[in-house]
Protein backbone atom coordinates (compact mmCIF):
# COMPACT_ATOMS: atom_id res chain seq x y z
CA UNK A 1 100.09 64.79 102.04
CA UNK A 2 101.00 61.51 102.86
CA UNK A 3 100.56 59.66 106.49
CA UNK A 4 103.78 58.53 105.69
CA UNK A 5 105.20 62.60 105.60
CA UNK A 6 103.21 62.68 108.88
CA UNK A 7 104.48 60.19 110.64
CA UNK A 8 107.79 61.23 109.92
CA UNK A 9 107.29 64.58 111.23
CA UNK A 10 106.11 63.17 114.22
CA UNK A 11 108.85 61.00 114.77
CA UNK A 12 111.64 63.53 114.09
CA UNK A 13 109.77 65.51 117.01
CA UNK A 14 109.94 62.43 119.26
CA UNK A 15 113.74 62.23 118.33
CA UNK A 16 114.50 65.14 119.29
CA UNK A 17 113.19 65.35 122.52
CA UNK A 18 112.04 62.21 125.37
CA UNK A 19 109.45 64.91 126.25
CA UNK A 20 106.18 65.45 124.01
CA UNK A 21 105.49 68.96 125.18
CA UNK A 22 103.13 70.83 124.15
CA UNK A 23 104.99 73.94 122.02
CA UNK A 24 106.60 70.82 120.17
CA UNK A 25 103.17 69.26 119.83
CA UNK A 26 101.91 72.20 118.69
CA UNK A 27 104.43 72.75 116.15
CA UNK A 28 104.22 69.43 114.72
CA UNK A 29 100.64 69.89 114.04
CA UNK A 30 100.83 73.41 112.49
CA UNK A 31 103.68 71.37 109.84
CA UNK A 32 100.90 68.59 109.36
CA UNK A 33 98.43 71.30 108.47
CA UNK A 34 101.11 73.29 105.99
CA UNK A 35 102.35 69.64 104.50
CA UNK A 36 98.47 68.55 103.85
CA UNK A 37 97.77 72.67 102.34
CA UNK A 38 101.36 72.62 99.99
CA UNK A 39 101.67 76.06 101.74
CA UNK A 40 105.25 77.43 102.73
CA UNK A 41 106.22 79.54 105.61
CA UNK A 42 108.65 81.99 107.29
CA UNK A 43 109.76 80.92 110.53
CA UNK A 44 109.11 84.04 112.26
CA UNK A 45 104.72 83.96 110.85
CA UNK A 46 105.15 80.10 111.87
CA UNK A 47 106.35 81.25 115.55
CA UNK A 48 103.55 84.26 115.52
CA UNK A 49 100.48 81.82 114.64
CA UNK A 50 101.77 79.54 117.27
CA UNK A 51 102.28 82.41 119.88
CA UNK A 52 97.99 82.88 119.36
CA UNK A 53 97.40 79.19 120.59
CA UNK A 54 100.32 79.26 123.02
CA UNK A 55 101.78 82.69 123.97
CA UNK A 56 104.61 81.15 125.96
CA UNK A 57 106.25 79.50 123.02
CA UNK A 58 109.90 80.38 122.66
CA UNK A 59 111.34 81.73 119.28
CA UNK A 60 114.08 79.67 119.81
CA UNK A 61 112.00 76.62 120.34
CA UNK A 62 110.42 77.08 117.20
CA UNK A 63 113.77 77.88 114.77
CA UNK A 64 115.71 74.92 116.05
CA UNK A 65 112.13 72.46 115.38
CA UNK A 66 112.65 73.81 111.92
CA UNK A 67 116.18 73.39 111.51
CA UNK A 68 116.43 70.32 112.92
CA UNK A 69 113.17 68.97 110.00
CA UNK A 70 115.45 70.44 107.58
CA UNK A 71 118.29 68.50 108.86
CA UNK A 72 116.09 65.22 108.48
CA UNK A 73 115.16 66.74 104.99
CA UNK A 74 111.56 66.64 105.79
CA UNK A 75 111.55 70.30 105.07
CA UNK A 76 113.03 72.46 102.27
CA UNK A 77 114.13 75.66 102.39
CA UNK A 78 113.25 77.68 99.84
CA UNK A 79 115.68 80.46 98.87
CA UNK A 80 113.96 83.93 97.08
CA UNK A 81 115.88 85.90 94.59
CA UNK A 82 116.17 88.71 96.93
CA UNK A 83 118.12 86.83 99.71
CA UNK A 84 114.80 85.96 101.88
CA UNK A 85 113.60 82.20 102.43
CA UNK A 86 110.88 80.03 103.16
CA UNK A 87 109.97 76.92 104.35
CA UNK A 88 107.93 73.89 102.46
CA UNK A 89 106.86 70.13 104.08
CA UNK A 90 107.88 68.79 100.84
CA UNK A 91 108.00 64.99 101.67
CA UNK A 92 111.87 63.57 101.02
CA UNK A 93 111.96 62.78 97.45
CA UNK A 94 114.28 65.10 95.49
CA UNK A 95 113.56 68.11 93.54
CA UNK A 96 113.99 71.85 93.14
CA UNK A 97 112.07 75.34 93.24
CA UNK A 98 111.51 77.65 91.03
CA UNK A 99 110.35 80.58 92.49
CA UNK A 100 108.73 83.91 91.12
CA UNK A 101 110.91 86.64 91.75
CA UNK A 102 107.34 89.64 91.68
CA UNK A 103 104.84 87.20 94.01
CA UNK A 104 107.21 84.64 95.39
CA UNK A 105 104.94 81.93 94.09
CA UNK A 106 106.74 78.72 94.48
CA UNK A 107 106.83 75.49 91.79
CA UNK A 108 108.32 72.27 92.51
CA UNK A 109 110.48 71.39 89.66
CA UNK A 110 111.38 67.46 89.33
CA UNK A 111 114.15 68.14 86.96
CA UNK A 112 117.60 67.64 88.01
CA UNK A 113 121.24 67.98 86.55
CA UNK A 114 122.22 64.49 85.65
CA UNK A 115 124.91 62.56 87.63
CA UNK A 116 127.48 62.80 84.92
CA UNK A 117 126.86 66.97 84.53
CA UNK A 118 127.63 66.71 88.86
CA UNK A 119 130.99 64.25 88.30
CA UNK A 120 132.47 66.17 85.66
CA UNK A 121 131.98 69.99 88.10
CA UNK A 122 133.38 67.73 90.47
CA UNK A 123 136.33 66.88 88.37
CA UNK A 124 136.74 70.16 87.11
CA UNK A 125 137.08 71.77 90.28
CA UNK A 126 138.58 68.72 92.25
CA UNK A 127 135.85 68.50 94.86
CA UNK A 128 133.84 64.74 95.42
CA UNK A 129 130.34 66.35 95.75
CA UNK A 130 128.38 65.27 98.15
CA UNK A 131 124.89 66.92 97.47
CA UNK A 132 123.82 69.90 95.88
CA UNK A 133 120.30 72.47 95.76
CA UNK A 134 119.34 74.42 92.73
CA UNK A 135 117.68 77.35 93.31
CA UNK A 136 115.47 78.64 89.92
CA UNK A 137 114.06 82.38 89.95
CA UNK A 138 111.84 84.07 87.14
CA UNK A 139 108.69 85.19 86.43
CA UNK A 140 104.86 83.83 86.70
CA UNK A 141 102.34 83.97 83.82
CA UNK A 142 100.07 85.53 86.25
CA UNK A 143 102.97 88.11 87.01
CA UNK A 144 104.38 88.69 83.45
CA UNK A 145 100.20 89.85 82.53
């Protein structure tokens, strides 16, 4: 992972509070750690490692640092086939997941729909789209053995 991705991560954390405490701190350095291992997480085994270093963190602490990375799209959320998501430092540039629907493994795809396949859904259904996520489910190699 980039020091770039890093930095950023830091700096959303900085934004988002004048005080460095140490829960945030924490936090920040757990997402360093996922970002630099391409690892995704579930908020709730995110807040339950940090709860071993720090038992005092608050749930709540923890959720809104995540939402508020996702809202700086320094995070993704990655949505599962059977309703359930996860979390991925992904690093800003755009793409989509495809996700296994038996192990949950999780591929970045770089493929996207092309700009004039988004202007003419917009035309069709009279909406001026403003973004958009793709969410892509099957079966691993591994899984289909």
């Amino acid at each position: 992972m980039s020091k770039e991705i890093t930095d950023k991560i830091y700096m959303a954390f900085d934004e988002m509070s004048q005080r460095n405490t140490r829960p945030r701190r924490l936090i920040a350095e757990r997402l360093v750690q996922l970002a630099n291992s391409g690892h995704d997480f579930t908020t709730d085994d995110l807040w339950q490692e940090l709860r071993a270093v720090e038992p005092k963190i608050g749930r709540a602490t923890v959720f809104r640092s995540i939402e508020k990375l996702v809202d700086k799209e320094l995070l993704d959320r990655i949505e599962f086939a059977d309703g359930t998501h996860h979390y991925r430092v992904c690093g800003g540039n755009h793409h989509h997941h495809l996700t296994c629907t038996q192990c949950h493994r999780v591929v970045e795809v770089d493929l996207c729909l092309a700009p004039e396949q988004l202007n003419a859904i917009g035309d069709q259904t009279n909406f001026e789209i403003e973004g958009h996520s793709l969410s892509l489910f099957g079966r691993c190699e591994a899984c289909r053995s």
